[in-house]
Structures are given as structure tokens and as C-alpha cells.
N, C-alpha and C. Protein backbone atom coordinates (compact mmCIF):
# COMPACT_ATOMS: atom_id res chain seq x y z
N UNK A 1 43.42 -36.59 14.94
CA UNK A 1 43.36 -35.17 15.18
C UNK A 1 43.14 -34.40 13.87
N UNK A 2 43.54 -34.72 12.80
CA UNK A 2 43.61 -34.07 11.52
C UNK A 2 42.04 -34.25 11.22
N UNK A 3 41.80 -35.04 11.26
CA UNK A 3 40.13 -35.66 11.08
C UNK A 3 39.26 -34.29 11.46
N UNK A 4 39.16 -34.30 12.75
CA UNK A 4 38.94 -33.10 13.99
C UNK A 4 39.25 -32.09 13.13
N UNK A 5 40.48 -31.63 12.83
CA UNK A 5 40.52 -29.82 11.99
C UNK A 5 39.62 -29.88 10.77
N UNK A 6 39.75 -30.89 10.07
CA UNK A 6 38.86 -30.52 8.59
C UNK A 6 37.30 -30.66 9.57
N UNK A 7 37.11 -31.25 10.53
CA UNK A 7 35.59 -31.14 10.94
C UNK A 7 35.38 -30.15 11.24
N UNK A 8 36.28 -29.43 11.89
CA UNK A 8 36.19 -28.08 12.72
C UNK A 8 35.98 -26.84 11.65
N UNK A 9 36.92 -27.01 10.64
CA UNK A 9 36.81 -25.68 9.52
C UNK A 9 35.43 -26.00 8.31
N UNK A 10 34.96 -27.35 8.66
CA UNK A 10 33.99 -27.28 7.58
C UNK A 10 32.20 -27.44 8.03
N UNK A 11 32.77 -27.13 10.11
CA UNK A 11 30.96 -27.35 9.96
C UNK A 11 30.90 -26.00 10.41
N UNK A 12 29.60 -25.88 10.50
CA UNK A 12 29.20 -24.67 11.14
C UNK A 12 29.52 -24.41 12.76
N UNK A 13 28.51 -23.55 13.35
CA UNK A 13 29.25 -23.20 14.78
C UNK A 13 28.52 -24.08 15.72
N UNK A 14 27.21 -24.49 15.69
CA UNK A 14 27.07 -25.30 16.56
C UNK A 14 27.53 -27.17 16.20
N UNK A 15 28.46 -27.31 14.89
CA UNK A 15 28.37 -28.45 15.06
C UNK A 15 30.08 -28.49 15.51
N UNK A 16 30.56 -27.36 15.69
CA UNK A 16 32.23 -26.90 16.15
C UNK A 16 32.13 -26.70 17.64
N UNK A 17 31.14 -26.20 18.12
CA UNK A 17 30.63 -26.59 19.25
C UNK A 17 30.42 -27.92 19.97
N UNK A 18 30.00 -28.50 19.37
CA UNK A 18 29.47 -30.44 20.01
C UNK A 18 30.83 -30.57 19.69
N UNK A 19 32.00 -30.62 18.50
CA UNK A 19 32.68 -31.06 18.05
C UNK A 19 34.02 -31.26 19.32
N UNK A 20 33.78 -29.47 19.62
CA UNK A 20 34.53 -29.62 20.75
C UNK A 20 34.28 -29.64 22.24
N UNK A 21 33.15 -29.81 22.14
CA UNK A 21 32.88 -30.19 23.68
C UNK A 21 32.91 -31.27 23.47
N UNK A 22 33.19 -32.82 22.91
CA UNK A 22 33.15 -33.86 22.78
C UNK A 22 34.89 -33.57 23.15
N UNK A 23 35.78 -33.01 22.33
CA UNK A 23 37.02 -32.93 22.55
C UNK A 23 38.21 -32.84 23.78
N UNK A 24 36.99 -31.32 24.26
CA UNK A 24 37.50 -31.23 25.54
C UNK A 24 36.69 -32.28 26.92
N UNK A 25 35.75 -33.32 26.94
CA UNK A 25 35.87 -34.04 27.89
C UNK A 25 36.47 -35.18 27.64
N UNK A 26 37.53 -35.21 26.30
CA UNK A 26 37.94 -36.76 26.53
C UNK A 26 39.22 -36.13 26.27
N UNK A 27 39.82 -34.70 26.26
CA UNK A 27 41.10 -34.60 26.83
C UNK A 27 41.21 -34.48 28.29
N UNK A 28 39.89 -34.26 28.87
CA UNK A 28 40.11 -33.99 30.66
C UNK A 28 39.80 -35.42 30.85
N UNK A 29 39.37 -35.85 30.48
CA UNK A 29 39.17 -37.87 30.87
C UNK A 29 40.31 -38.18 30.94
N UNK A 30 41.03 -37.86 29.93
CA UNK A 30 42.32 -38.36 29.73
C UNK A 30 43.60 -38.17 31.05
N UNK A 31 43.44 -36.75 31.11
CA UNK A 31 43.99 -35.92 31.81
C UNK A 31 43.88 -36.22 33.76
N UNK A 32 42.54 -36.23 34.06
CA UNK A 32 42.38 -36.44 35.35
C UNK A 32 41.97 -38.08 35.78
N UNK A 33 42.34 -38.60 34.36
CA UNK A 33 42.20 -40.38 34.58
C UNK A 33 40.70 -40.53 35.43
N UNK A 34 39.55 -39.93 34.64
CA UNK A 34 38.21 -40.35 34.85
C UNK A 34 37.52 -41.19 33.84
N UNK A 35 36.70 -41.70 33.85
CA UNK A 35 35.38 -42.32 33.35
C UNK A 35 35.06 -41.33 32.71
N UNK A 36 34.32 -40.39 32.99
CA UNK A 36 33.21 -39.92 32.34
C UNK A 36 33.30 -37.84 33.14
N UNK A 37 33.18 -37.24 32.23
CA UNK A 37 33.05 -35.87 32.28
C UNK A 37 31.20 -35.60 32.26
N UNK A 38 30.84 -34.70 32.70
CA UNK A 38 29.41 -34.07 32.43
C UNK A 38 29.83 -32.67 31.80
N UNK A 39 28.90 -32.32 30.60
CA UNK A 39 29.07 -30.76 29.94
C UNK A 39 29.52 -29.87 31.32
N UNK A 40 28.65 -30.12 32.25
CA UNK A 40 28.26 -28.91 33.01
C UNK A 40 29.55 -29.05 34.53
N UNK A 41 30.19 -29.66 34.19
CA UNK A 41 31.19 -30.03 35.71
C UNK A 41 32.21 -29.65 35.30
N UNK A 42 32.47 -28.29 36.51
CA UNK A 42 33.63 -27.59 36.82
C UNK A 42 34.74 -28.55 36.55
N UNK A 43 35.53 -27.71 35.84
CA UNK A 43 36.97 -28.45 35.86
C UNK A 43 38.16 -28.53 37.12
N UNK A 44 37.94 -27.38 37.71
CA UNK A 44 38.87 -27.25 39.30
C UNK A 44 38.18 -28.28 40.05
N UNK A 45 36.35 -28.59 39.83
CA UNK A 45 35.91 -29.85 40.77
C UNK A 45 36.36 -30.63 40.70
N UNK A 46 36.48 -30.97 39.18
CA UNK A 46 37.14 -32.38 38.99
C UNK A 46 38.34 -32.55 39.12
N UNK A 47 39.35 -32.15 39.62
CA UNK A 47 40.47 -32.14 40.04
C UNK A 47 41.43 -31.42 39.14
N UNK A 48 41.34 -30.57 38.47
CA UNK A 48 42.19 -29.99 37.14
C UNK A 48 43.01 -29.35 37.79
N UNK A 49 44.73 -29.24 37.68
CA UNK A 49 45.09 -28.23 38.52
C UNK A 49 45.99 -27.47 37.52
N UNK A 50 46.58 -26.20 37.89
CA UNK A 50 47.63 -25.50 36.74
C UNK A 50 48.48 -26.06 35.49
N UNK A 51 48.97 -27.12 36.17
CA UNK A 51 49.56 -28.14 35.48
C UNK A 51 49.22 -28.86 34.20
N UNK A 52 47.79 -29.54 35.12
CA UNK A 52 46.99 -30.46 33.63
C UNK A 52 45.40 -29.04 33.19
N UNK A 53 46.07 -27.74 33.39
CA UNK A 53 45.02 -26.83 32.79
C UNK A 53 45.91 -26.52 31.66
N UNK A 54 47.31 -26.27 31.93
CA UNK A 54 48.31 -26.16 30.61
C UNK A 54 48.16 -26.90 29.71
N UNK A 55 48.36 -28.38 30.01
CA UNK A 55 48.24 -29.27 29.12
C UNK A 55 47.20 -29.60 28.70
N UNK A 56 45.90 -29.19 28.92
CA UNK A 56 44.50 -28.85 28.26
C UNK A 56 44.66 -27.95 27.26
N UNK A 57 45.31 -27.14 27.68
CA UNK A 57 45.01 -25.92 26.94
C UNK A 57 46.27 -26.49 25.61
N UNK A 58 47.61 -26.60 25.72
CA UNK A 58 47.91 -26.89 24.74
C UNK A 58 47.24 -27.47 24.04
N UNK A 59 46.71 -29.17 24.66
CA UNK A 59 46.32 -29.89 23.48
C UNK A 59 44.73 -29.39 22.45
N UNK A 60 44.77 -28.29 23.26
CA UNK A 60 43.13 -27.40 22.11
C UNK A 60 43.73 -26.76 21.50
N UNK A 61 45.22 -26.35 21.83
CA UNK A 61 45.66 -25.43 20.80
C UNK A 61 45.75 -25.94 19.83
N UNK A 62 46.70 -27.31 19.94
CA UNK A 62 46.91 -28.13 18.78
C UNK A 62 45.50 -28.36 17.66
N UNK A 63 44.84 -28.80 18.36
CA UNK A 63 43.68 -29.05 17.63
C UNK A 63 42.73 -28.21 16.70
N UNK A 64 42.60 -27.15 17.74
CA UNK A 64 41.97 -26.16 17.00
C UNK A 64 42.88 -25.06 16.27
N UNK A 65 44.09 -24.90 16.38
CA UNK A 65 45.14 -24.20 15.54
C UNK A 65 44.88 -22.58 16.09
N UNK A 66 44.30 -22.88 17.28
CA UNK A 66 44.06 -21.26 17.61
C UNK A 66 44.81 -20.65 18.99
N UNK A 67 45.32 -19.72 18.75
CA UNK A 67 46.09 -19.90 20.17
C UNK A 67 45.09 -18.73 21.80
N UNK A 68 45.08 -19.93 22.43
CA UNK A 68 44.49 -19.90 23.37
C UNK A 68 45.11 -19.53 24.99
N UNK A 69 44.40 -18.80 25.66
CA UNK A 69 45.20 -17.85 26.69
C UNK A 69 44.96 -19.25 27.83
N UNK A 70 45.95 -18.88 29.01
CA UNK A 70 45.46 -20.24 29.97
C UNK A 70 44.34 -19.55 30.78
N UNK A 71 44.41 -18.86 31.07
CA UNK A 71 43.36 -18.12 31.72
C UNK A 71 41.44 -18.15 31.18
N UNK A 72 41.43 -18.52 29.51
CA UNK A 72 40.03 -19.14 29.19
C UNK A 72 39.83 -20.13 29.98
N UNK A 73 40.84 -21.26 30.25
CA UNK A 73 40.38 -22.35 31.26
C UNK A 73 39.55 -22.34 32.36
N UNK A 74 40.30 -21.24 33.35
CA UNK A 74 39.36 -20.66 34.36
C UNK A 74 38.29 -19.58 33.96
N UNK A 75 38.49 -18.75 32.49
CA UNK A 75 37.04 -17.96 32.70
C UNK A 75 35.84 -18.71 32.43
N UNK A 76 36.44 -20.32 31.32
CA UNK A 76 35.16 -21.06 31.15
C UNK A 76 35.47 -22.50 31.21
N UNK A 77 34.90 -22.36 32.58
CA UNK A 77 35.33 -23.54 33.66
C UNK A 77 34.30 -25.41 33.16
N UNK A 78 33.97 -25.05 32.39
CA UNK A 78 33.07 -26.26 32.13
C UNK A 78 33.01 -26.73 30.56
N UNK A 79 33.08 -28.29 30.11
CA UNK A 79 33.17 -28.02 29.12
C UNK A 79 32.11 -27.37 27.97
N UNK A 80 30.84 -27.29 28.67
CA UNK A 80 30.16 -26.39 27.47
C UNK A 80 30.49 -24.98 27.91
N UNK A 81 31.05 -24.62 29.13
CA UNK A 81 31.07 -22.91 28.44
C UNK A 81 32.40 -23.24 27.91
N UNK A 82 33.35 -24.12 27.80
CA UNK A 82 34.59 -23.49 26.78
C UNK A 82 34.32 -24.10 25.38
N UNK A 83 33.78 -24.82 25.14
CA UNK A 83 33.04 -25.45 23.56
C UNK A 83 32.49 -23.74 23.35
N UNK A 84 31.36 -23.81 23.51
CA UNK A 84 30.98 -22.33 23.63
C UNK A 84 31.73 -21.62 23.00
N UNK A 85 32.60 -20.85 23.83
CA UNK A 85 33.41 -19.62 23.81
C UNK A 85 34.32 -20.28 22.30
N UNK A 86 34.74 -21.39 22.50
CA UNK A 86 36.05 -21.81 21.43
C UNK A 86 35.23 -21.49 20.28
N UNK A 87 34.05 -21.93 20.42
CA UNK A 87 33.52 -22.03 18.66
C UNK A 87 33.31 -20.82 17.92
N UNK A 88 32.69 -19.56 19.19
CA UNK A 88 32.89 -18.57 18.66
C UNK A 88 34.16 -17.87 18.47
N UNK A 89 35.04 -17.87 19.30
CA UNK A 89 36.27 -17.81 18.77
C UNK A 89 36.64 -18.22 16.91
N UNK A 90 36.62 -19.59 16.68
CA UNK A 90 36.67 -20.23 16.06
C UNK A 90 35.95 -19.83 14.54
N UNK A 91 35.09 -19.21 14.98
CA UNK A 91 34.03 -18.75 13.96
C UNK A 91 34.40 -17.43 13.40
N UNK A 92 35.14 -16.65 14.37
CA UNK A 92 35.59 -15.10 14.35
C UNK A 92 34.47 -14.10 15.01
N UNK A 93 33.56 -14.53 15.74
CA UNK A 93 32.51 -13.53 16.30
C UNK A 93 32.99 -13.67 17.59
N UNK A 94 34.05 -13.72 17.86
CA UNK A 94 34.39 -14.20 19.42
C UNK A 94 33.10 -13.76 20.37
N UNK A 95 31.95 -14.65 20.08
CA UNK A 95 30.71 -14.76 20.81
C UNK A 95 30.59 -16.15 21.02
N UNK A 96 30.04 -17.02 22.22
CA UNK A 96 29.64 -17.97 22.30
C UNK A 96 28.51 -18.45 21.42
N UNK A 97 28.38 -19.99 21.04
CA UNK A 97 27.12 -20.08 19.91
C UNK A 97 26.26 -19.80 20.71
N UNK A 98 24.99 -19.59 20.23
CA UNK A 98 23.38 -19.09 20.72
C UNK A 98 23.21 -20.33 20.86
N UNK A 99 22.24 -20.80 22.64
CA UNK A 99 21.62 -22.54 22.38
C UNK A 99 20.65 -22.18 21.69
């Protein structure tokens, strides 16, 4: 995880982006005991419920050192729109990166 923060504060926004959309489908892998996540697949599809959306959300807090509302979960339901949103967060333009 420490690895992950110095990656996070030293790349730019789209590589804090991949960084954490790589992050967040292998904490929901983890989480909903799947194989394999797609960028683009709803997290309520995949079975995410209040419970393991908390414990998503903590473990990005941890990671990214930023504190995060539970409610981003549901406004960005997939992991590229919350890579997205986090990086700009992350960046301080609280704008999603540009593809």
C-alpha cells in the first residue's frame, strides 16, 4: 500500500487514474469474492451492498489519504467513473481526468 501512495503523489492525473482504477477493482474482487471486475460494471450489479460499499470506501481512504464521502460510491458507480472523480479529487481540481 505504501508503494501505491508514493505512486499516487508522484504521477500525474491520468497515471493516478489507471493507478486507481486498478485499485479499486481488486478491492471489489476482493470484496464481492469475484474473478474479474470490468472498468465499466456497476458496482450495485455486481453485488456491492452498504456494508462492503463502507469497506470500499474505507480501504480508498486508507490508500489515497483522502477522506472520502460514502455516497461517491453511489454517485460513481463504476470503477472508471470513481478512478475518474478520485484522481481529480486527488489532483485538487476536483474534476474528473479528461480521456
Amino acid at each position: 500500500m505504501a508503494e501505491l501512495k508514493v505512486s499516487l503523489a508522484g504521477g500525474d492525473a491520468a497515471k493516478r487514474e489507471l493507478l486507481l482504477r486498478e485499485a479499486i477493482r481488486t478491492r471489489l474482487m476482493e470484496l464481492l469474492s469475484l474473478d474479474s471486475i470490468e472498468d465499466d460494471g456497476n458496482f450495485l450489479e455486481l453485488g456491492l451492498n452498504s456494508l462492503s460499499a463502507l469497506e470500499l470506501t474505507k480501504n480508498l481512504m486508507a490508500i489515497t489519504e483522502m477522506e472520502i464521502p460514502l455516497v461517491t460510491i453511489v454517485d460513481h458507480p463504476t470503477a472508471a467513473q470513481l478512478a475518474g472523480h478520485l484522481a481529480g479529487e486527488y489532483s485538487g481540481t476536483g474534476e474528473s481526468v479528461p480521456k
